[in-house]
Protein backbone atom coordinates (compact mmCIF):
# COMPACT_ATOMS: atom_id res chain seq x y z
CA UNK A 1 95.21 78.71 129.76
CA UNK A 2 92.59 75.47 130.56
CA UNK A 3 88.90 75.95 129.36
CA UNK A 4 86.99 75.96 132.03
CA UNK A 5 83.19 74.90 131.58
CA UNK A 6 80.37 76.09 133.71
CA UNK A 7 77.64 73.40 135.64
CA UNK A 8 75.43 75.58 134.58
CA UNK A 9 76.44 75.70 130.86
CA UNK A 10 76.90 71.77 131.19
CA UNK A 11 73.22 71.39 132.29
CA UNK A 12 71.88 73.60 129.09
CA UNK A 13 74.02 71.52 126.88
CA UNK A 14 72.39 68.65 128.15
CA UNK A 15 68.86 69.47 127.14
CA UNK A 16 70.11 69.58 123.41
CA UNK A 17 70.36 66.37 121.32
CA UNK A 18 74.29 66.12 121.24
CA UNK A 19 76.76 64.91 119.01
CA UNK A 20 79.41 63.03 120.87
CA UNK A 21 81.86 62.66 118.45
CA UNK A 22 84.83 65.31 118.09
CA UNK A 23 84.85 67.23 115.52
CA UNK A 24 87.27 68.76 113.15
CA UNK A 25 88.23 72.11 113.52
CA UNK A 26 87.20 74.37 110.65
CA UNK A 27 87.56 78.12 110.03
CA UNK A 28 85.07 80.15 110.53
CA UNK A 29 84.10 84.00 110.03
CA UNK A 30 83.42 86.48 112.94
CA UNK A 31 83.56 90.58 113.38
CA UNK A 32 85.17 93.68 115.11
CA UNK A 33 82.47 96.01 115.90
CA UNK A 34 84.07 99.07 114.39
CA UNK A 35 82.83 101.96 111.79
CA UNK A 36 82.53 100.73 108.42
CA UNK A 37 85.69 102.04 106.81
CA UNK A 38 87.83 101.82 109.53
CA UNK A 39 91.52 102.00 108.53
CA UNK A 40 93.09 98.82 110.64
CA UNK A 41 96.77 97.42 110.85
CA UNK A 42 98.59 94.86 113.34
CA UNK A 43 101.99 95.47 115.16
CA UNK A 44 103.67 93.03 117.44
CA UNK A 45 103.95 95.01 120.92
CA UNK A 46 103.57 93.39 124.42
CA UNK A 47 104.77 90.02 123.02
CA UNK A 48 102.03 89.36 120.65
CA UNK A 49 100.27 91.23 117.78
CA UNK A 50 98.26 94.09 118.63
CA UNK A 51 95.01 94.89 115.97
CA UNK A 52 94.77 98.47 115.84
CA UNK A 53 91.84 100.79 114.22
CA UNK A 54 91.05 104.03 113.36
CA UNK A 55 87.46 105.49 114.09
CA UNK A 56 85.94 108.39 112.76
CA UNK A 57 86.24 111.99 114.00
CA UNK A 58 86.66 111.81 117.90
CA UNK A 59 88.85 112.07 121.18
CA UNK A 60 90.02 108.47 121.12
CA UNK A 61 90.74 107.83 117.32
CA UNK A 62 92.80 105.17 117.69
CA UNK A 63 91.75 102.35 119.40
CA UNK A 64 93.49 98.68 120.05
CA UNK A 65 91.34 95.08 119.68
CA UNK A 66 92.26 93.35 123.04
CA UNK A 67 89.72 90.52 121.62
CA UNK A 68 87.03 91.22 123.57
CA UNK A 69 86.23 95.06 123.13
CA UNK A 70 88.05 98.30 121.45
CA UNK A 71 90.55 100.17 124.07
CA UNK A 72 91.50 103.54 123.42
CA UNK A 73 95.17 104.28 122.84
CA UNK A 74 95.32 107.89 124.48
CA UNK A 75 93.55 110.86 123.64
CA UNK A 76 94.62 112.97 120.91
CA UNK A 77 93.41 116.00 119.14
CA UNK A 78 90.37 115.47 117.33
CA UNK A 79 90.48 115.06 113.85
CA UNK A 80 89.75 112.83 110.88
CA UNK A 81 91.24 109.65 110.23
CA UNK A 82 92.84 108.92 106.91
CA UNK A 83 95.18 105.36 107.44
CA UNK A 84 97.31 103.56 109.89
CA UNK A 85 100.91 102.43 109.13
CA UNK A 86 103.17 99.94 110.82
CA UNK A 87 106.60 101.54 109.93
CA UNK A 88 110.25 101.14 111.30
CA UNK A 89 112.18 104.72 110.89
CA UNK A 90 115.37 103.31 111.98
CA UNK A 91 114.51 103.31 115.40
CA UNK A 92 111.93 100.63 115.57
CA UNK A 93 108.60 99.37 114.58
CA UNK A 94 105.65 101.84 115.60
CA UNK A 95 102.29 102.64 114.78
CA UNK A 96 101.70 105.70 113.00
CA UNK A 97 98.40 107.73 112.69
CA UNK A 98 97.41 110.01 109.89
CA UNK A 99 94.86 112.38 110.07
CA UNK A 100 93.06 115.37 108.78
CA UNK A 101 92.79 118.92 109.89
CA UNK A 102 89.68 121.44 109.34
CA UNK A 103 91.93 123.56 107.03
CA UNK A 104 92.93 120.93 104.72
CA UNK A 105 96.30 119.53 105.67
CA UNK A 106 97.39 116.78 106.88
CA UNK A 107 99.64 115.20 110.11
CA UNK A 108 100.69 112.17 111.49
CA UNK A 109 101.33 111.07 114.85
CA UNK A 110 103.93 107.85 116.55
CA UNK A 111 102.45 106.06 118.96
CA UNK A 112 104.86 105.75 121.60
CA UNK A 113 104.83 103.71 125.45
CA UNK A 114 101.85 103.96 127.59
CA UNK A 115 99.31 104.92 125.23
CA UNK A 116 101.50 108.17 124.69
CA UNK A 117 101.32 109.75 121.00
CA UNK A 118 104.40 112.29 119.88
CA UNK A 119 104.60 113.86 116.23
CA UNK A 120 106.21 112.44 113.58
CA UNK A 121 109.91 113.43 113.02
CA UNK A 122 109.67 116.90 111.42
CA UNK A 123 109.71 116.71 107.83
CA UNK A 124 109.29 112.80 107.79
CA UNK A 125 105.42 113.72 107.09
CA UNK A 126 104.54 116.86 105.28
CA UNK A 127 101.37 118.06 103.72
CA UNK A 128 99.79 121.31 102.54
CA UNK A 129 95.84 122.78 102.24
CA UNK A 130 94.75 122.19 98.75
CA UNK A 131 98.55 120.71 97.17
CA UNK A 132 101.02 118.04 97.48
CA UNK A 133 103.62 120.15 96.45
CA UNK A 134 106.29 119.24 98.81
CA UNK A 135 104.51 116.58 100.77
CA UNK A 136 106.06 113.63 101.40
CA UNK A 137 104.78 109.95 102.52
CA UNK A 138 106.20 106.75 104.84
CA UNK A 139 104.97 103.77 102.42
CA UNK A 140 107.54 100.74 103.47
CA UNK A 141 110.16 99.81 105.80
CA UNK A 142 112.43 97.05 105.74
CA UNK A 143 115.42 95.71 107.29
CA UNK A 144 116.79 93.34 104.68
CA UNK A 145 120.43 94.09 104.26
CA UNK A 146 121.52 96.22 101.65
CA UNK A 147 118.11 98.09 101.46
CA UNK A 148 117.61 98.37 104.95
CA UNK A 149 114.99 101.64 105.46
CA UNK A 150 112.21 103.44 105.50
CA UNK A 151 111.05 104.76 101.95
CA UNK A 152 108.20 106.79 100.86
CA UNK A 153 107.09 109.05 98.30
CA UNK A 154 108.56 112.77 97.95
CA UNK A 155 106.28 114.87 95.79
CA UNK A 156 107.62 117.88 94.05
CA UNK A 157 109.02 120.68 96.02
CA UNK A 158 107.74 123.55 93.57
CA UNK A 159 105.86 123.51 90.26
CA UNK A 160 108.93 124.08 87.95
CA UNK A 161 110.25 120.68 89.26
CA UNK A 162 107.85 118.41 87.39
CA UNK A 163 110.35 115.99 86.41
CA UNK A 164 111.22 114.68 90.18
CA UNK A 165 107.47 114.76 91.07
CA UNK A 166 106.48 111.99 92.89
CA UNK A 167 109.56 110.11 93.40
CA UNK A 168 110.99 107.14 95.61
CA UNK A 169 112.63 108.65 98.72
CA UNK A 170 114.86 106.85 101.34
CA UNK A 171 114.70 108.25 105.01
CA UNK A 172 117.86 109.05 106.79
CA UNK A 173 116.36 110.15 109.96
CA UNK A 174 116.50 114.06 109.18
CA UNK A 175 115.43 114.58 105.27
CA UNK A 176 114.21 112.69 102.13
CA UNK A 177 116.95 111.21 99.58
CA UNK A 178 115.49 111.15 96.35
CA UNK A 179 116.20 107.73 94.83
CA UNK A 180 115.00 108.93 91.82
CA UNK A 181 113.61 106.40 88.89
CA UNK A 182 109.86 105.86 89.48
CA UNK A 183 107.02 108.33 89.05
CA UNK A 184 103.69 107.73 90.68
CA UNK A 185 105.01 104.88 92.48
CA UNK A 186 101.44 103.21 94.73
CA UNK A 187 103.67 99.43 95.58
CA UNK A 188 106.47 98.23 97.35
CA UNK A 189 107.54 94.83 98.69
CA UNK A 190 111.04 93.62 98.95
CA UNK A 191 112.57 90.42 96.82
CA UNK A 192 115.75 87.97 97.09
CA UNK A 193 116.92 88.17 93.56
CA UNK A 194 120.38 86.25 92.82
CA UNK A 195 121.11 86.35 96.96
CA UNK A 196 120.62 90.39 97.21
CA UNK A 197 117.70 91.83 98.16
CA UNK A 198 116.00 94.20 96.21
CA UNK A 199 112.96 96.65 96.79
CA UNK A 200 110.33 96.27 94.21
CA UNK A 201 108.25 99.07 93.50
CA UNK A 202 105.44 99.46 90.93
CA UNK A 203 104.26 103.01 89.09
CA UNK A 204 102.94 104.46 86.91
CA UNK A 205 106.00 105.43 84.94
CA UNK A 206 109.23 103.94 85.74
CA UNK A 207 113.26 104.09 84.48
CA UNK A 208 112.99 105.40 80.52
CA UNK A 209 113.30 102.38 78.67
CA UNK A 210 112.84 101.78 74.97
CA UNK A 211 110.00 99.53 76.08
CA UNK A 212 106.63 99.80 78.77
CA UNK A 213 108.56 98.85 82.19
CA UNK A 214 106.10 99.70 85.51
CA UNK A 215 107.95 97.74 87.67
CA UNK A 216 111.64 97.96 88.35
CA UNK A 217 114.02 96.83 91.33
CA UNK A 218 116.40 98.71 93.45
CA UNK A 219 119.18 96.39 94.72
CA UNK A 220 120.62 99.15 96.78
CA UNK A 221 123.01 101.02 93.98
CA UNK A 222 121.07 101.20 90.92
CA UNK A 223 117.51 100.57 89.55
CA UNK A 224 116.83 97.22 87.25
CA UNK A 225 113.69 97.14 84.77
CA UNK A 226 111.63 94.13 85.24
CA UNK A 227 108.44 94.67 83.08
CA UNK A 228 104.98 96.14 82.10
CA UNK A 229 102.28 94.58 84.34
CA UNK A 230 98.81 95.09 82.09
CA UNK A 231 96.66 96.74 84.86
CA UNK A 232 97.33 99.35 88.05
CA UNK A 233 99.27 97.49 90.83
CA UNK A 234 97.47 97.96 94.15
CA UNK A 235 99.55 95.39 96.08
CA UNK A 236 102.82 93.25 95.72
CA UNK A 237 104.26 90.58 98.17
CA UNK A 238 106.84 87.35 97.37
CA UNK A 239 105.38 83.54 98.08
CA UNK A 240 107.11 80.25 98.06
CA UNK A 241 103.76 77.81 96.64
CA UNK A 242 106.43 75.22 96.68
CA UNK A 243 108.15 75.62 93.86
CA UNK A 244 110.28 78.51 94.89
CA UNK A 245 109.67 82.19 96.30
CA UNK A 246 107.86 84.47 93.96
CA UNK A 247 106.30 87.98 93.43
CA UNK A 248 103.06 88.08 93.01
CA UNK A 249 101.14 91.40 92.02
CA UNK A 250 97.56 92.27 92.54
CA UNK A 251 95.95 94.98 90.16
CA UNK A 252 92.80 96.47 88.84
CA UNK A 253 91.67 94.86 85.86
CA UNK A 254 90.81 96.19 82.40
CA UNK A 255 89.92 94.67 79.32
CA UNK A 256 92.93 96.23 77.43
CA UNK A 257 95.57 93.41 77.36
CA UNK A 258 93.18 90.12 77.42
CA UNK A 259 93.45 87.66 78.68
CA UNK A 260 95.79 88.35 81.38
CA UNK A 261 94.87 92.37 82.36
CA UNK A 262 91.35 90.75 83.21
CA UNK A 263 92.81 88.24 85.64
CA UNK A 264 93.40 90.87 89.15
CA UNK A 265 96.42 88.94 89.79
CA UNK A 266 99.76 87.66 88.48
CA UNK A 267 102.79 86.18 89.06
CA UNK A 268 106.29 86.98 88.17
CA UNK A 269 108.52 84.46 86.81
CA UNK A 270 112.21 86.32 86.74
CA UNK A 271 111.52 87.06 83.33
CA UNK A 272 107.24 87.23 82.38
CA UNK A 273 104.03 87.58 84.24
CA UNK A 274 101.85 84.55 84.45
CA UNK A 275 98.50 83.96 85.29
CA UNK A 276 97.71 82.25 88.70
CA UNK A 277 94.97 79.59 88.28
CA UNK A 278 93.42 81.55 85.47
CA UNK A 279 93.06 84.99 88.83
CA UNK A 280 89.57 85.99 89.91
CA UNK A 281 86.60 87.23 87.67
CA UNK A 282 83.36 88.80 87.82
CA UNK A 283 80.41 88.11 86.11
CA UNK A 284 79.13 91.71 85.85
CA UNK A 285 82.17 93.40 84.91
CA UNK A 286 83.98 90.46 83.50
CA UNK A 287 87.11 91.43 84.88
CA UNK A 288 88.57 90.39 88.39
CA UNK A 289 90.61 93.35 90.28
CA UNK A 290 92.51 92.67 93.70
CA UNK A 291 93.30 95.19 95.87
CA UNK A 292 95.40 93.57 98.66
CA UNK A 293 97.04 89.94 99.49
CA UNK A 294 98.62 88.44 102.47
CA UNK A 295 100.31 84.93 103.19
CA UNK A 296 98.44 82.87 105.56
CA UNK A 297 97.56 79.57 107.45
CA UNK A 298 94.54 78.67 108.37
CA UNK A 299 95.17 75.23 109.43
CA UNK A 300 95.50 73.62 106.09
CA UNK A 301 99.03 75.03 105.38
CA UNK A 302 100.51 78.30 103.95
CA UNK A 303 98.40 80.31 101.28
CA UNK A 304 97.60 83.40 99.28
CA UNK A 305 94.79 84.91 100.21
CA UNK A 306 93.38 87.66 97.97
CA UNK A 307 90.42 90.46 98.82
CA UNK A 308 89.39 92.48 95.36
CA UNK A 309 86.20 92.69 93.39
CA UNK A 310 85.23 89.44 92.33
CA UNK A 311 82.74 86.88 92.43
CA UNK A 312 84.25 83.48 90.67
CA UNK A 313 88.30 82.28 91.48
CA UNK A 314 89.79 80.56 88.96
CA UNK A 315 88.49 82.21 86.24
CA UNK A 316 84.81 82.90 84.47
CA UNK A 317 84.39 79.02 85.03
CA UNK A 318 86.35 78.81 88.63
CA UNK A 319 84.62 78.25 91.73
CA UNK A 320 81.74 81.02 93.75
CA UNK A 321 84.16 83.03 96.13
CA UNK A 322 82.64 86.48 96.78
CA UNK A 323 85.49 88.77 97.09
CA UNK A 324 87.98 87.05 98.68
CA UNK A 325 89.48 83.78 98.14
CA UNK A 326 92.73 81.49 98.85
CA UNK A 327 94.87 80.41 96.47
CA UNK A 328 97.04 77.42 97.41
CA UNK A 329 99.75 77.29 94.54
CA UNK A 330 97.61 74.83 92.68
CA UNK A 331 93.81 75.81 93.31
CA UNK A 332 91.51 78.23 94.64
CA UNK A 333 89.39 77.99 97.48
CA UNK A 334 86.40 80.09 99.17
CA UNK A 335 86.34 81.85 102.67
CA UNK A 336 82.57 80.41 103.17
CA UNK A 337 80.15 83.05 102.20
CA UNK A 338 82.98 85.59 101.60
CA UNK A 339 82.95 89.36 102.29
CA UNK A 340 81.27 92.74 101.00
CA UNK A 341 83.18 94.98 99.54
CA UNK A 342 86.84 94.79 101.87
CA UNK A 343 90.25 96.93 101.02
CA UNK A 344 92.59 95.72 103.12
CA UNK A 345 94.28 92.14 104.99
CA UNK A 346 96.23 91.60 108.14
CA UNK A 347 97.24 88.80 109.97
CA UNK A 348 97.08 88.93 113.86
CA UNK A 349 96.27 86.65 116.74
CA UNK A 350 93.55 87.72 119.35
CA UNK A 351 93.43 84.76 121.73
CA UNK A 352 91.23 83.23 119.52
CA UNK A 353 93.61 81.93 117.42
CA UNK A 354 95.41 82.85 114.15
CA UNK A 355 93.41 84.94 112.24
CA UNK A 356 93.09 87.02 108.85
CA UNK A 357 91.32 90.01 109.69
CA UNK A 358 89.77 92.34 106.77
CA UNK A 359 88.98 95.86 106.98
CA UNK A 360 86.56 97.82 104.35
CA UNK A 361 82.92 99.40 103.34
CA UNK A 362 81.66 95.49 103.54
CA UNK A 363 78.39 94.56 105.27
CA UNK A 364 78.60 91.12 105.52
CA UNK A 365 80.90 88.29 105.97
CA UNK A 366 80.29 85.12 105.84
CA UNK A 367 76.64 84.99 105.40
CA UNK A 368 75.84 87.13 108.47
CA UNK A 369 76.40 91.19 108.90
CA UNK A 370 79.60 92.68 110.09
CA UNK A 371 80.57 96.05 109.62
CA UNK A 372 84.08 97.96 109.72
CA UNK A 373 86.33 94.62 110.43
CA UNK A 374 85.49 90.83 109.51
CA UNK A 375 87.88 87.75 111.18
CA UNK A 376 88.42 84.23 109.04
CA UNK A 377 89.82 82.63 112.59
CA UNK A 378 91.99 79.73 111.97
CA UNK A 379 92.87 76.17 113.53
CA UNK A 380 96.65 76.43 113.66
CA UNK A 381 97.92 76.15 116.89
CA UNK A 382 95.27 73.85 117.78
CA UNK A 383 93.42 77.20 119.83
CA UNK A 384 90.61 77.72 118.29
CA UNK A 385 87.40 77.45 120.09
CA UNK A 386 83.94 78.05 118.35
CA UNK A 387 82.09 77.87 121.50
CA UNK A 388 84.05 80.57 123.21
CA UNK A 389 82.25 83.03 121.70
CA UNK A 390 82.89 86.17 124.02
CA UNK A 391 86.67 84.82 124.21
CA UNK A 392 87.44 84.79 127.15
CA UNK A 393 88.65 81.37 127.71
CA UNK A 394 85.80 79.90 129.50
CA UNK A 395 83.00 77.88 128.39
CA UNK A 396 79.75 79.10 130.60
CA UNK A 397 76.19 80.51 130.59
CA UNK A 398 77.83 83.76 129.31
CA UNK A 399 78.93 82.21 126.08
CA UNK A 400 75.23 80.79 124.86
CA UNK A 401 73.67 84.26 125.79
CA UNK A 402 76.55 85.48 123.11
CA UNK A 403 75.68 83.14 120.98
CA UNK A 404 72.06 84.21 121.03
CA UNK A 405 72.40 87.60 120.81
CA UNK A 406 74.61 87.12 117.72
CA UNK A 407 72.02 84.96 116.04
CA UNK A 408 69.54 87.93 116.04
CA UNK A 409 71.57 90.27 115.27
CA UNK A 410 72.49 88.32 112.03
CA UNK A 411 76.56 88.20 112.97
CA UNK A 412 78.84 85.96 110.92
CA UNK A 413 80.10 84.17 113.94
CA UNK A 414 75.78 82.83 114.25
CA UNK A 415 76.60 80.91 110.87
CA UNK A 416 77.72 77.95 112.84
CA UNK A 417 77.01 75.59 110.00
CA UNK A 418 78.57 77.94 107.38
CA UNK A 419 75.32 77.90 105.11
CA UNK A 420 75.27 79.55 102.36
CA UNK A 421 71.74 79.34 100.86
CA UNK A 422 69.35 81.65 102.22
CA UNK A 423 68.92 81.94 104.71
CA UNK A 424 71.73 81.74 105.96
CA UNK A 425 71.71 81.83 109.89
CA UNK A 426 68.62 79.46 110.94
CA UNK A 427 67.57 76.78 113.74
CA UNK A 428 69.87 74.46 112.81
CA UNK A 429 72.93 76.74 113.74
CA UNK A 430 71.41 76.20 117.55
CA UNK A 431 72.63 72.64 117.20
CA UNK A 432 75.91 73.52 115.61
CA UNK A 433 76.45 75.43 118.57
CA UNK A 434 75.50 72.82 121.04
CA UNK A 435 77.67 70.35 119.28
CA UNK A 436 80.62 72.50 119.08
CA UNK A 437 80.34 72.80 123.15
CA UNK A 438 79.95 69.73 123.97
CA UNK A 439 83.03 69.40 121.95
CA UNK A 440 84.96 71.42 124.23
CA UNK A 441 88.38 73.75 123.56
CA UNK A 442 92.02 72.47 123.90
C-alpha cells in the first residue's frame, strides 16, 4: 500500500523548521499496550505472522495484535493464564493456551478456525491439584526429518517411579513415548550434526556418564553426550555468524566455574563451550544471565539478539546495553535505551515492519514506559515508517495527535531522537518527528 499524506498534516509540517534531506532509516523502540506479564508468542496464520497474548483472568484471555489494537480470539472459560505455545502435533502449527483452574489444576486449549478454541487432545496435556505426578507438557515441535515431532516432558506416573520422573516424551497422537535419558529437561532446539538432525535438549541430569554431561543429542535412535554447560540453560537455538551454524546456549550465571559460568551465554564448538565476545555482565551481581535469544534482522543483517539480566555486553568492560543486546558474530551492540526486566523474544511483522517484540515484568523500553510488550521495529524490507505512528498507512493529522499523546504519556515510540540521558523524551523529539514526516514512508 502507498502512504498517503494529509493537506492538513502537510500544512502543520510546514510551520516546523524542516530538514529536507532523507534520512536513514534506524530502529527504533515502541509498545503493545498489554498487562505487564503477559505471556506472548507469534504464529504465521492468514498469510503473515499473527502476535498473540495472554491477559489476566477474564472472558477474552487470548487476544491477537492486528497492529493497531488487541482483538479477542473467542471467548473462553475464565481462568488464569499461565503461557502460550506455538506447537505442531502432527497435524499442524496451532496456538495453544494454558491456563489455571480455581482448584489447582491445570488445562490447555487449541485454537482452531474462526476464533474457535477446542481442548487439547486428551492426555496430550495433563495436570493435577497440588502434584505433577502424571502430568505431562508440549515443549517443542519440529519437522526436521528423522526427529520429526512434538516432544514434551512426562513426569512420573506414581511416586515409586522416581527413576523415569521427568523425562523426554515423543507424541504419537494418542499417548506419551518415553524417550528416556534426560531428567529435568527445561531446553530444546534442534541441530544438523554430520547431515542428521538431532534434538538437543539441556537438564538437569542427563545419560549416566563417568563425567558431568547436561546436554546430550537425540539423532532419532539413540542419545549422544555432548557436555556440562557451567550454569542452568534457559534457552538454546543454532546460528550461522558466518563461520558456520552453531548452538548457542543462554543460562543463568553463577560464580562457580569462572570465568565462563559468569558469562549468560555460550557457544558450542562440536567439541567445548566458548565464550561469545566475553557474554553479558552486571555490575551489581557481577554475573550476566540470559534467559531467551532469537535470530534477527534489523536492517543491518542477521544477528543474535539476547534479553537476560545484564547491564554491560561484552563483558565487565563491554559496552552499556540494559538487558538486551545484539550480538553480531564479532561484537555487541545496544537496542538504544534497552528494556526493564523482559523474559521472552519473538519475531513477527505487524505492518510496521519486521520487528523483535519482547514480553516481561519491564517498565520501560527504550527510554520511555511500556508495559506488558516492547517492539525494536526494523528497516528490512524498506517498510518502516516512524511517522506512521497509529499504523495505519497514512500520514495525516491523526498521526501528530499520536505522536503527542505518546510524548506525555512517556512511550518509547516519543524517543524520536533515541536519547539516552535524562531526560530522555524532551522538545527536541518534536523536531525529530517533524523531520521524520517530512521524510515521508516508502
Amino acid at each position: 500500500m502507498v502512504f498517503r499524506r494529509s493537506s492538513l498534516a502537510t500544512a502543520f509540517v510546514l510551520c516546523g523548521t524542516i530538514a529536507s534531506r532523507a534520512q536513514e532509516c534506524i530502529p527504533y523502540w515502541t509498545g503493545v499496550p498489554v498487562s505487564v506479564g503477559s505471556p506472548m508468542a507469534v504464529m504465521h496464520e492468514r498469510g503473515t505472522d499473527q502476535i498473540f497474548t495472554a491477559g489476566f483472568p477474564d472472558q477474552h484471555p487470548v487476544r491477537r495484535w492486528n497492529g493497531q489494537a488487541l482483538v479477542p480470539t473467542g471467548v473462553v472459560t475464565a481462568g488464569g493464564s499461565v503461557s502460550l505455545h506455538v506447537l505442531d502435533d502432527g497435524t499442524g502449527m496451532s496456538l495453544y493456551h494454558v491456563y489455571s483452574l480455581p482448584d489447582g489444576s491445570r488445562g490447555m486449549r487449541r485454537l482452531m478456525g474462526n476464533n474457535r478454541w477446542a481442548e487439547a487432545p486428551a492426555g496430550m496435556y495433563v495436570s493435577s491439584p497440588g502434584t505433577w505426578m502424571g502430568a505431562a507438557l508440549p515443549v517443542f515441535s519440529t519437522s526436521r526429518p528423522g526427529i520429526a515431532g512434538l516432544y514434551g516432558i512426562k513426569y512420573a506416573d506414581a511416586p515409586s517411579t522416581p527413576a523415569i520422573i521427568n523425562q523426554v516424551a515423543r507424541w504419537n497422537g494418542t499417548e506419551w513415548k518415553r524417550l528416556g535419558g534426560v531428567v529435568h529437561a527445561n531446553a530444546m532446539t534442534e541441530l544438523l550434526v554430520d547431515g542428521r538432525w538431532n534434538l538437543v535438549v539441556a537438564g538437569e541430569q542427563a545419560i549416566s556418564t563417568s563425567k558431568p554431561v547436561d546436554v546430550v543429542r537425540w539423532d532419532g535412535e539413540r542419545w549422544h553426550e555432548m557436555a556440562f554447560c557451567p550454569g542452568w540453560i534457559t534457552s538454546m537455538t543454532t546460528w550461522d555468524d558466518g563461520s558456520g551454524t552453531s548452538l548457542y546456549a543462554g543460562f543463568w550465571s553463577s560464580t562457580f566455574y569462572p570465568p565462563l559460568s559468569t558469562q549468560g551465554i555460550l557457544r558450542w564448538t562440536g567439541t567445548e563451550w566458548v565464550s561469545v565476545g566475553g557474554g553479558v555482565y552486571g555490575t551489581t551481581s557481577q554475573v550476566g544471565s540470559v534467559l531467551d535469544m532469537k535470530v534477527f534482522d534489523d536492517g543491518t543483517g542477521p544477528a543474535l539478539f539476547v534479553l537476560g539480566r545484564f547491564n554491560r555486553a561484552g563483558g565487565p568492560g563491554g559496552i552499556p546495553a540494559n538487558n538486551i543486546a545484539k550480538w553480531d558474530g564479532t561484537n555487541w551492540h545496544a537496542l538504544a535505551g534497552g528494556v526493564g526486566w523482559g523474559l521472552s523474544l519473538a519475531v513477527a511483522d505487524d505492518g510496521r515492519g519486521p520487528s523483535l517484540f519482547v514480553g516481561g515484568l519491564f517498565g520501560y523500553a527504550g527510554g520511555g514506559q511500556v508495559g506488558g510488550i516492547a517492539q525494536w521495529v526494523g528497516c528490512k524490507g524498506n517498510r518502516q515508517c516512524y511517522a506512521d505512528c497509529d499504523n495505519n498507512r497514512i500520514l495525516n493529522a491523526n498521526d501528530f495527535q499520536c505522536f503527542m499523546n505518546r510524548f506525555a504519556a512517556k512511550h518509547p515510540h516519543a524517543n524520536c531522537d533515541q536519547s539516552t540521558a535524562a531526560p530522555t523524551i524532551n522538545a527536541a523529539d518534536f523536531q525529530c518527528f517533524l523531520n521524520k514526516y517530512a521524510q515521508g514512508c516508502p
